[in-house]
Protein backbone atom coordinates (compact mmCIF):
# COMPACT_ATOMS: atom_id res chain seq x y z
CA UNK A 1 0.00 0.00 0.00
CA UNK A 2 1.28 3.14 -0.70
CA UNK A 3 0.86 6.39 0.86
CA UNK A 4 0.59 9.64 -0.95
CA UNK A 5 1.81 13.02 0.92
CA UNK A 6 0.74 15.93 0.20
CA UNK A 7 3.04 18.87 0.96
CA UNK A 8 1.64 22.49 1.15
CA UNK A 9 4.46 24.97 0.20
CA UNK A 10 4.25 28.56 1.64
CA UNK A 11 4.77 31.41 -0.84
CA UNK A 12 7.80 33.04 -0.51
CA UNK A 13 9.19 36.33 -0.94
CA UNK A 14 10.90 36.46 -3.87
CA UNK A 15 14.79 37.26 -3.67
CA UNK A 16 14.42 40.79 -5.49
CA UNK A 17 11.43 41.65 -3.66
CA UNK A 18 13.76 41.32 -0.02
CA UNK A 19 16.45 43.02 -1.95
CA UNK A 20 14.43 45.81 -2.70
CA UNK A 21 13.28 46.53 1.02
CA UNK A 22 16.92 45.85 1.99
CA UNK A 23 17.81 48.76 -0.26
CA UNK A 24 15.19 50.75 0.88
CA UNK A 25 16.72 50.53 4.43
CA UNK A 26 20.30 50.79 3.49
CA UNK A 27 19.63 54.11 1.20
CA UNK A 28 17.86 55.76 4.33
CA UNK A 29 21.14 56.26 5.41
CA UNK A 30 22.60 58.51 2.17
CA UNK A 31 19.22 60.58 2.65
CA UNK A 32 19.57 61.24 6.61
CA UNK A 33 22.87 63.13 5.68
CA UNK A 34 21.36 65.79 3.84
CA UNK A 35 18.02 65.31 5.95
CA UNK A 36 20.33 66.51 9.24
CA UNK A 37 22.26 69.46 8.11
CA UNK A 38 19.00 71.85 8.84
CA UNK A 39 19.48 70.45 12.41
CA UNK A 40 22.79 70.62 12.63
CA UNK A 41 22.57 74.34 11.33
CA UNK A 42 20.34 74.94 14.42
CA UNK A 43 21.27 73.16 17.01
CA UNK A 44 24.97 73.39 16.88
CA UNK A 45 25.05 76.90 14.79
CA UNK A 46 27.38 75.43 12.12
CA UNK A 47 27.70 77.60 9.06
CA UNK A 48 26.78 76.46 5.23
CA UNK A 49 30.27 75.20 4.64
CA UNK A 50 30.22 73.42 7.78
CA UNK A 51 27.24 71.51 7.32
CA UNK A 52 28.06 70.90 4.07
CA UNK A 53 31.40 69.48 5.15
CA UNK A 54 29.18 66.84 6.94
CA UNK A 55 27.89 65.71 3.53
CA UNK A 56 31.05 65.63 1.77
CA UNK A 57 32.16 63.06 4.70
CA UNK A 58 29.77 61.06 4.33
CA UNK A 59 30.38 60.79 0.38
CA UNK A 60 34.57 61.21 0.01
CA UNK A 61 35.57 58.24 1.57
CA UNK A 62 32.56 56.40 -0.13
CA UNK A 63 33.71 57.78 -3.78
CA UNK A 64 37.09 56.51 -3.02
CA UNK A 65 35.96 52.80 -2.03
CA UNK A 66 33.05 52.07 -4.17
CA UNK A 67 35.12 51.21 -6.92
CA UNK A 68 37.54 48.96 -5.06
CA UNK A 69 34.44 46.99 -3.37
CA UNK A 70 33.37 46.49 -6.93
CA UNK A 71 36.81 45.34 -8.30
CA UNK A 72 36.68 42.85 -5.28
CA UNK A 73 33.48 41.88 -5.89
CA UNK A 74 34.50 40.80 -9.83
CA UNK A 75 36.75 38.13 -8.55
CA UNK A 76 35.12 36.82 -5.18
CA UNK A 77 31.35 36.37 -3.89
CA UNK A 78 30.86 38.93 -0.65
CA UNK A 79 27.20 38.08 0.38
CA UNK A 80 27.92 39.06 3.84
CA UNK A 81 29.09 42.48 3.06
CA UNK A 82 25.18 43.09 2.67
CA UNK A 83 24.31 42.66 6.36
CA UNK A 84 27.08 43.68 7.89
CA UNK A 85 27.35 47.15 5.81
CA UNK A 86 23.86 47.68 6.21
CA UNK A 87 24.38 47.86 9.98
CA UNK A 88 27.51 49.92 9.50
CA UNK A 89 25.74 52.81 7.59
CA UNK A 90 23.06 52.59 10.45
CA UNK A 91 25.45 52.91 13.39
CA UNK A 92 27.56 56.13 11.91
CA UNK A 93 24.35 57.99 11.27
CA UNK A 94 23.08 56.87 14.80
CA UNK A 95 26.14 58.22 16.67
CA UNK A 96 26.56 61.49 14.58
CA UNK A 97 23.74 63.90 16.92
CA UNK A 98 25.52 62.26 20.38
CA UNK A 99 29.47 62.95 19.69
CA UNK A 100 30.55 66.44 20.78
CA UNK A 101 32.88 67.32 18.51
CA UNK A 102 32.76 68.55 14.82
CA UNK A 103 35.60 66.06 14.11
CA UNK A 104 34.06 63.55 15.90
CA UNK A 105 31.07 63.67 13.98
CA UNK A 106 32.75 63.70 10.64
CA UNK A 107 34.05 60.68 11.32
CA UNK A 108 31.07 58.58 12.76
CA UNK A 109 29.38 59.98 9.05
CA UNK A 110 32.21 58.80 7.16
CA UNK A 111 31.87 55.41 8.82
CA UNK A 112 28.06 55.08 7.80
CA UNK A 113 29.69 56.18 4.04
CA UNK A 114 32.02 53.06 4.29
CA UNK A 115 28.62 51.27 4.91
CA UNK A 116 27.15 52.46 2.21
CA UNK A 117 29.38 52.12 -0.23
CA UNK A 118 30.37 48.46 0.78
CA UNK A 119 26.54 47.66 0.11
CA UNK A 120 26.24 48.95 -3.17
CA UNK A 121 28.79 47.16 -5.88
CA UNK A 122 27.62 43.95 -4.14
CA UNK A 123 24.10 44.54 -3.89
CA UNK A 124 23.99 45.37 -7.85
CA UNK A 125 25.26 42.46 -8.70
CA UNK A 126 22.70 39.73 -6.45
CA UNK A 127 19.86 42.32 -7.59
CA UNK A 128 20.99 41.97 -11.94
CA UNK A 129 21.46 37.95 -10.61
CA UNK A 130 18.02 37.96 -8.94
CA UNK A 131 16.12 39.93 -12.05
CA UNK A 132 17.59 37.78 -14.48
CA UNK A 133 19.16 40.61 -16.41
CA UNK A 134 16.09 42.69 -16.68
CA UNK A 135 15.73 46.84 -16.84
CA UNK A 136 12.70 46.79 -15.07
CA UNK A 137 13.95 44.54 -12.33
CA UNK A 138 16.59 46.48 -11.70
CA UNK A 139 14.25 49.80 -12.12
CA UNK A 140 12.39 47.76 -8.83
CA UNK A 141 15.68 47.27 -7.01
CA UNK A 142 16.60 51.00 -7.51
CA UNK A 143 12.71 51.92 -6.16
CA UNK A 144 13.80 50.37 -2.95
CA UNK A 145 16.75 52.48 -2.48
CA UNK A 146 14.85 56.22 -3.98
CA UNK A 147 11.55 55.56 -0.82
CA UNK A 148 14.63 54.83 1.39
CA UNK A 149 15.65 58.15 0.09
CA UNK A 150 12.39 59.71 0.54
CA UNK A 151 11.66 58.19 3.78
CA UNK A 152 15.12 59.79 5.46
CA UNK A 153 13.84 63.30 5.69
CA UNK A 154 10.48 62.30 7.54
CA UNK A 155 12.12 60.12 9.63
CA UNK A 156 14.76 62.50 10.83
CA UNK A 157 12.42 65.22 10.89
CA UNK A 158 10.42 62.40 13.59
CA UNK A 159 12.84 61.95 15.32
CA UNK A 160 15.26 64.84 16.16
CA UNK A 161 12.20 67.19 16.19
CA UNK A 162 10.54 64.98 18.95
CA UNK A 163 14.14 64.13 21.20
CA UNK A 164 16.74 66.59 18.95
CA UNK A 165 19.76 65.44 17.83
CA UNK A 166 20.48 63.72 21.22
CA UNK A 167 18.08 61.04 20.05
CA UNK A 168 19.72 60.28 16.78
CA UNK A 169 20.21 56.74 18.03
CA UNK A 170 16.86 55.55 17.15
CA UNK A 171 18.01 56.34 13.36
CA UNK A 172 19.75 52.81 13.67
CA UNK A 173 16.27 50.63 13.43
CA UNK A 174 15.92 50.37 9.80
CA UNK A 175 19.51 49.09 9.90
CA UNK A 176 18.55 46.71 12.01
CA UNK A 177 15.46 45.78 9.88
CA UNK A 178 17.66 46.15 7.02
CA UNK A 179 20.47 43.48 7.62
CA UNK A 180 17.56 41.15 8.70
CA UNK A 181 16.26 41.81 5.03
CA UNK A 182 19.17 41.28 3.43
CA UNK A 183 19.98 37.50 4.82
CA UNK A 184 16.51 36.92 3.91
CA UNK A 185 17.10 37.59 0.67
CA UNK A 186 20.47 35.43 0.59
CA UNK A 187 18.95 32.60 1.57
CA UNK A 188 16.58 33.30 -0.61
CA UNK A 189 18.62 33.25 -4.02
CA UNK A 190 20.14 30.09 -2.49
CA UNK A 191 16.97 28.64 -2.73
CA UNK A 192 15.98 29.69 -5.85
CA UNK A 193 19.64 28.48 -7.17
CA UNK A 194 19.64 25.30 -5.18
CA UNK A 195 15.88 24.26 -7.27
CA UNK A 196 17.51 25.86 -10.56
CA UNK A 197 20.57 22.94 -10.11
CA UNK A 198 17.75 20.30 -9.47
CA UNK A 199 15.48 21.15 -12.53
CA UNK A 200 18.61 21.84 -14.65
CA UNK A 201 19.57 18.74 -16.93
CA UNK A 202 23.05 18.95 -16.27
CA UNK A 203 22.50 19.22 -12.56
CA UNK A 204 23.98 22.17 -12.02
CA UNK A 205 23.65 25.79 -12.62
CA UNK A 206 25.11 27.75 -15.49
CA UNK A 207 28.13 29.94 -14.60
CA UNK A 208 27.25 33.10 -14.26
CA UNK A 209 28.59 35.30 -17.30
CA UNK A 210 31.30 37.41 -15.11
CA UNK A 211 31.76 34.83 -12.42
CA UNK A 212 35.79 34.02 -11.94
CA UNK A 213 37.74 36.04 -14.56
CA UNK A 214 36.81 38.94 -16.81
CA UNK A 215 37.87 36.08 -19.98
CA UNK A 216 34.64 34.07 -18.76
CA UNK A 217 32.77 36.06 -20.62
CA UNK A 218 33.02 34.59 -24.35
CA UNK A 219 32.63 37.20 -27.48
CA UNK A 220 32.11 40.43 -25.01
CA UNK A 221 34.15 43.07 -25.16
CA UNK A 222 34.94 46.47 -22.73
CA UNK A 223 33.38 49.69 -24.32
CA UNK A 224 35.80 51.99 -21.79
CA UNK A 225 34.75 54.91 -23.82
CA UNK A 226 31.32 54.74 -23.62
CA UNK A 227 31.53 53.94 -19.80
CA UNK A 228 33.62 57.01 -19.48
CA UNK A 229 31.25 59.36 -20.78
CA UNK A 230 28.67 57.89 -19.14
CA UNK A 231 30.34 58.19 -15.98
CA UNK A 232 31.04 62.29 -16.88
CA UNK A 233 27.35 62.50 -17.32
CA UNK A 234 26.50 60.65 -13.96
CA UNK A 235 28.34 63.40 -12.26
CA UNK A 236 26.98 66.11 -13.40
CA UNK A 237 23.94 64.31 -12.60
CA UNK A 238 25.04 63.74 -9.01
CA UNK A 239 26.25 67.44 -8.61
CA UNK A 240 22.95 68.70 -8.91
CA UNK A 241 20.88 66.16 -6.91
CA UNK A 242 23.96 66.31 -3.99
CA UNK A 243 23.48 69.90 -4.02
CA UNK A 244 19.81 70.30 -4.05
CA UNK A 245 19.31 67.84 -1.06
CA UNK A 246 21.93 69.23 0.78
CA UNK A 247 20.20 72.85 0.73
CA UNK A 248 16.72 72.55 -0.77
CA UNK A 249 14.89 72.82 2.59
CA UNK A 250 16.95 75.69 4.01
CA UNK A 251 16.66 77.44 0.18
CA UNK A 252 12.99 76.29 -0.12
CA UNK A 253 11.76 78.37 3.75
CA UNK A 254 14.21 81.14 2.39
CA UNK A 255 11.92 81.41 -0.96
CA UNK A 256 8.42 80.65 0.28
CA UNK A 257 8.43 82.36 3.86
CA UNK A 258 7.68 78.58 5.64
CA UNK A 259 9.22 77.17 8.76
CA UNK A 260 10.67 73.49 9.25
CA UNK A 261 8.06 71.43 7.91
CA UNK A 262 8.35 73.59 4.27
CA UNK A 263 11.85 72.81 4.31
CA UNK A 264 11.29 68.98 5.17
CA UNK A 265 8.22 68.44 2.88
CA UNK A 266 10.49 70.47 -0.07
CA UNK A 267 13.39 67.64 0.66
CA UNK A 268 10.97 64.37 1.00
CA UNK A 269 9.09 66.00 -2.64
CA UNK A 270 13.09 66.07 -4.14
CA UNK A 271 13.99 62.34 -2.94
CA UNK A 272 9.95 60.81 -3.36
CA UNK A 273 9.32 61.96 -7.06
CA UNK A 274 12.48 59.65 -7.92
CA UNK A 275 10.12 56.64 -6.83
CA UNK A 276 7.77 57.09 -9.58
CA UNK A 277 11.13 58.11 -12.01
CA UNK A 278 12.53 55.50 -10.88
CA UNK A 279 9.73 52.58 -11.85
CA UNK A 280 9.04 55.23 -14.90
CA UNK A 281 12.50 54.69 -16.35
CA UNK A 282 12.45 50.88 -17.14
CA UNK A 283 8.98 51.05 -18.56
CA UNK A 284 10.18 54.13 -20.94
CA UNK A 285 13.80 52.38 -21.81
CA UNK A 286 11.55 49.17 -22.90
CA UNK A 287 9.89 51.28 -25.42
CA UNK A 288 12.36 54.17 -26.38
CA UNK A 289 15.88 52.18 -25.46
CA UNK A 290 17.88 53.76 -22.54
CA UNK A 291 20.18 55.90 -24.55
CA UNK A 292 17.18 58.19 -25.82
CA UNK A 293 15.31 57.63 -22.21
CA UNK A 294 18.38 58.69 -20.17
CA UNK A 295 19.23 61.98 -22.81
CA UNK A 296 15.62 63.04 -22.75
CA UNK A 297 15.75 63.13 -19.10
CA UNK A 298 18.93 65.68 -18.61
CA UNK A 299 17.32 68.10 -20.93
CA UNK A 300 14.45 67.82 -19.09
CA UNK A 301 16.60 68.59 -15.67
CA UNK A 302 17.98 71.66 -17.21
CA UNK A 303 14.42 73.63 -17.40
CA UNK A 304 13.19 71.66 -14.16
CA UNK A 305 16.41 72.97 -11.87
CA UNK A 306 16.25 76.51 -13.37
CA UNK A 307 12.53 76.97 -12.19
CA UNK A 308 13.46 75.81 -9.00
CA UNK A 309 16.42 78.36 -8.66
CA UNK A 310 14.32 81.28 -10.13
CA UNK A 311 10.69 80.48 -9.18
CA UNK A 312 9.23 81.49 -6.07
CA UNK A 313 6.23 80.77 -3.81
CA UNK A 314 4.23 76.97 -4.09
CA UNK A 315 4.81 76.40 -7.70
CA UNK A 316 8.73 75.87 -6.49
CA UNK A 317 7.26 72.02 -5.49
CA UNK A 318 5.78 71.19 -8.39
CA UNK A 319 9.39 72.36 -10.11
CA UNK A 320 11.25 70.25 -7.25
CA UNK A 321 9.22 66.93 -8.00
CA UNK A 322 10.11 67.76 -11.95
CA UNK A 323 13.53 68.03 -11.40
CA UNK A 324 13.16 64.96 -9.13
CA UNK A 325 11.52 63.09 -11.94
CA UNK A 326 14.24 64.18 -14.44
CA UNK A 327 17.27 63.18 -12.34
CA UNK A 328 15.85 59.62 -11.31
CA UNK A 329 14.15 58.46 -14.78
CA UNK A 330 17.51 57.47 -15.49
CA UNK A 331 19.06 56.50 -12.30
CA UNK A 332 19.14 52.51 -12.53
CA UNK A 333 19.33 52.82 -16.64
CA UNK A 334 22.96 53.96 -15.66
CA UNK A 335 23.68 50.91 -13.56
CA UNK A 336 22.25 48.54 -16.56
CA UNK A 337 24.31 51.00 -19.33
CA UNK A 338 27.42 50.56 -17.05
CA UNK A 339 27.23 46.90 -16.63
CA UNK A 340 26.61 46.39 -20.42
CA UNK A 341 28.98 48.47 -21.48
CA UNK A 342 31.80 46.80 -18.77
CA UNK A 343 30.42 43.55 -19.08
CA UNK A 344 33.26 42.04 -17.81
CA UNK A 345 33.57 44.40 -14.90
CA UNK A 346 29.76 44.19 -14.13
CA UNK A 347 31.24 44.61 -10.02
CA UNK A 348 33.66 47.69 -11.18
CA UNK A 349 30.87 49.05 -12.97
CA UNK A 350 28.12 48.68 -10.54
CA UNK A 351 31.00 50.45 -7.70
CA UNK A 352 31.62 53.14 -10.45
CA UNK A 353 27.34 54.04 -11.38
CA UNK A 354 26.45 53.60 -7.83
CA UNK A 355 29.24 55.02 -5.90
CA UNK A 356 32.33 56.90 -7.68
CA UNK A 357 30.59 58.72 -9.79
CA UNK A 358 27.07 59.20 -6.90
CA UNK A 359 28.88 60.68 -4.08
CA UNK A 360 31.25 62.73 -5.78
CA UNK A 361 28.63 65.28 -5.97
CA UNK A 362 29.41 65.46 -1.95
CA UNK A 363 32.99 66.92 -2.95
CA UNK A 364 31.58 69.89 -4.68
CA UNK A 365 28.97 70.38 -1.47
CA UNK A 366 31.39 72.49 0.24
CA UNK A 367 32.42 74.82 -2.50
CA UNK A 368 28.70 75.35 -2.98
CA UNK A 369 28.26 76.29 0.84
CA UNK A 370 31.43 78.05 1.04
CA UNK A 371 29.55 80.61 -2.02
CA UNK A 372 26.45 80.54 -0.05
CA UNK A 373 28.25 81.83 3.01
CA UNK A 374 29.87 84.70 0.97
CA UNK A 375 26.76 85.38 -1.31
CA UNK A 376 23.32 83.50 -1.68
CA UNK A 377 21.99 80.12 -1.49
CA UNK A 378 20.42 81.55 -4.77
CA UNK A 379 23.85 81.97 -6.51
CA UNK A 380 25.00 78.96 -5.10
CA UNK A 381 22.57 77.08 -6.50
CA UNK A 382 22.52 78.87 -10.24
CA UNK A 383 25.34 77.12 -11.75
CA UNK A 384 23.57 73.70 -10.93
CA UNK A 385 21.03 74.53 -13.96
CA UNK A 386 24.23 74.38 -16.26
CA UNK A 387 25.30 70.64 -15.66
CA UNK A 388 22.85 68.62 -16.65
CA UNK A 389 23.60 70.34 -20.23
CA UNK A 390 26.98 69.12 -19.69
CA UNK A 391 25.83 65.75 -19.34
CA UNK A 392 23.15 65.69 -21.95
CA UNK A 393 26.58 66.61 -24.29
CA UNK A 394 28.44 63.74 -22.97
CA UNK A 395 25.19 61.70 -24.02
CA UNK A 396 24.61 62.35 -27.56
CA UNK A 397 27.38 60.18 -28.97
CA UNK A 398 26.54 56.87 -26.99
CA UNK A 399 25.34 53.93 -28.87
CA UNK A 400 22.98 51.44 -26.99
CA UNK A 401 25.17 48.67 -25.91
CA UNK A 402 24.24 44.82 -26.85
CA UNK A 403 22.94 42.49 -23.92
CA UNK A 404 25.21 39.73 -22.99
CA UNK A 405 24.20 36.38 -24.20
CA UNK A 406 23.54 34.42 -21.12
CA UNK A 407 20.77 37.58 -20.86
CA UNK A 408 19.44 37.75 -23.84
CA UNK A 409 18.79 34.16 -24.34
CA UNK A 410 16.43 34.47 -21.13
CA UNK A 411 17.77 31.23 -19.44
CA UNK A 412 17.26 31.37 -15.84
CA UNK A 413 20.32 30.37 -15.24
CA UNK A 414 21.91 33.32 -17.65
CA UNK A 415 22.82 35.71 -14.66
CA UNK A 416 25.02 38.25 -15.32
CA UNK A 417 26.11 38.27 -11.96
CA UNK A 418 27.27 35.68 -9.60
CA UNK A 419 25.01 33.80 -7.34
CA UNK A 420 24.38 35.30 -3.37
CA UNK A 421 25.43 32.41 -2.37
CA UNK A 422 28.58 32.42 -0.30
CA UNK A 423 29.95 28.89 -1.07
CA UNK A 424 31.60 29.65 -4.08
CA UNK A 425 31.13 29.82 -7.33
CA UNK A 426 29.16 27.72 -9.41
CA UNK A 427 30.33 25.73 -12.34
CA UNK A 428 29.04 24.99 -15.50
């Protein structure tokens, strides 16, 4: 006699889905930054250059190792760096409204950059593994990281306007929540990868295309041009949005006569419309191609950031979420561009779009305050309308790069990215 067993299976989260939220939490930490310096301006009396040292802390040391945590991640698998940065970009931003000194507080900021930028190259790589390749998973990865965005400003504005700075240690929950999300989402690309070797004929899973060394991947080539002006383009790009969020809500109660929560509403409009540009961007790149997408969007940031320097009263946040829209459109069609374009450096190039070429903006946040101290926030801010030209002229001349192979033939085992899982890599 034989007995039949019936298992009932769960539903699970799916890998990208975790990744996403993980994001989300990790990115909370590159808005707080910004989302502080208003606080830091009045509770401590630091000037504009001061405060906007803060920012470039957070982002020098980050522009500096992005790229190497992305070269390291192109030869080994780091799936614990996800956790364990998440929780580092958490704790610097928790200490930074408890240590006395300026110094001090510099460098508890540039500790949560380290986090940060650990996170990213490795991060971009299990996300392209977990979407199989595609723009618009990717576009939902980069979602979870723009609401973290958008979320830092409220919750900062919660927190040190309830307990001031002094209770900046309760900014470390969504690290917390985040490293939580992010083994989640480990084991859950195990899982996924473990059932892929069982279904697959062979029994085993398909090398990922840039797993070992940058020859693994058969016919592909380097475009190190392209990348390059891509790069220029992504920081101009990061110029203006570093700029805007570090002084949008002190510029924003200068122009419209509001207090605190005009500043803080102006700052959660900047980092919230990137959610919908975000999402918006895949969908458009599926239709247009990214190249098109991605130039249409910096012309559009040229008009959007000029209103927002030269219009006053309400209308300035309809002109903040436009200028949102136009830099985030084509924020995670840069990380896709970049890893085509480098696709044997898909870990350089994710380290370079997400981090390099990101945070520099924080270098030229002090030269911007430095101007506002000696003139305006309003001529500090008027040469911002003049880079996203720059980079729509760096544009122009890139060609749409081809897909790798083990993408475009939509196997599920065609990552271009290696596996989360920390026991190696796979063979084929």
């Amino acid at each position: 006699m034989t007995t039949t067993h019936h298992h009932t299976t769960a539903p699970r989260t799916s890998p990208l889905t975790l990744l996403s939220l993980g994001h989300a939490c990790v990115d909370v930490y590159q808005g707080a930054v910004a989302a502080l310096v208003p606080f830091f301006v009045s509770e401590r009396a630091y000037t504009y250059a001061a405060a906007s040292g803060i920012v470039l802390a957070a982002s020098l040391l980050s522009s500096v190792i992005q790229p190497l945590f992305g070269a390291l991640t192109d030869r080994w698998a780091l799936p614990w760096l996800l956790p364990v940065s998440t929780l580092l970009g958490g704790v610097g931003v928790a200490l930074s409204g408890i240590v006395g000194s300026y110094a001090l507080t510099l460098a508890v900021v540039a500790v949560s950059g380290i986090g940060v930028a650990a996170y990213h190259p490795e991060a971009a790589r299990v996300a392209r593994h977990a979407s199989r390749g595609s723009h618009t998973g990717m576009g939902w990865f980069s979602l979870g990281g723009n609401l973290g965005f958008a979320a830092a400003p409220l919750l900062v504005s919660a927190v040190i306007t309830t307990g001031g700075l002094h209770a900046s240690p309760l900014l470390v929950v969504p690290a917390v929540a985040g490293a939580a999300l992010c083994t989640a989402a480990l084991r859950a690309t195990r899982a996924r990868d473990a059932a892929a070797t069982r279904l697959s004929p062979t029994g085993v899973v398909a090398q990922s295309a840039t797993a070992g060394s940058p020859d693994d991947v058969a016919g592909s080539r380097d475009d190190w041009a392209s990348f390059v002006k891509l790069s220029g383009a992504i920081v101009c790009r990061s110029i203006v949005f570093v700029g805007l969020s570090a002084f949008i809500s002190l510029y924003v109660r200068q122009r419209t006569g509001g207090g605190d929560v005009s500043g803080t509403a102006a700052l959660f409009v900047l980092y919230l419309g990137g959610a919908v540009g975000t999402v918006a961007g895949g969908k458009l790149a599926g239709r247009y191609g990214r190249i098109r997408v991605v130039q249409w969007s910096y012309a559009l940031t040229v008009l959007a950031v000029a209103g927002v320097v030269l219009v006053p009263g309400p209308l300035l946040y309809v002109l903040v979420a436009l200028t949102s829209a136009g830099l985030y459109v084509p924020f995670s069609l840069h990380v896709t561009l970049g890893q085509d374009y480098l696709p044997r450096r898909v870990g350089t190039a994710s380290g370079v779009t997400l981090g390099l070429t990101v945070s520099i903006g924080g270098i030229a946040s002090p030269l911007l305050g430095a101007v506002a101290d000696a003139t305006s926030l309003r001529t500090a801010l008027t040469p911002l309308i003049a880079l996203p030209a720059l980079g729509w002229l760096l544009l122009r001349t890139l060609h749409e790069p081809a897909m790798p192979e083990a993408i475009a033939s939509g196997s599920p085992s065609g990552a271009v990215s290696p596996t989360a899982s920390g026991e190696g890599r796979l063979q084929p």
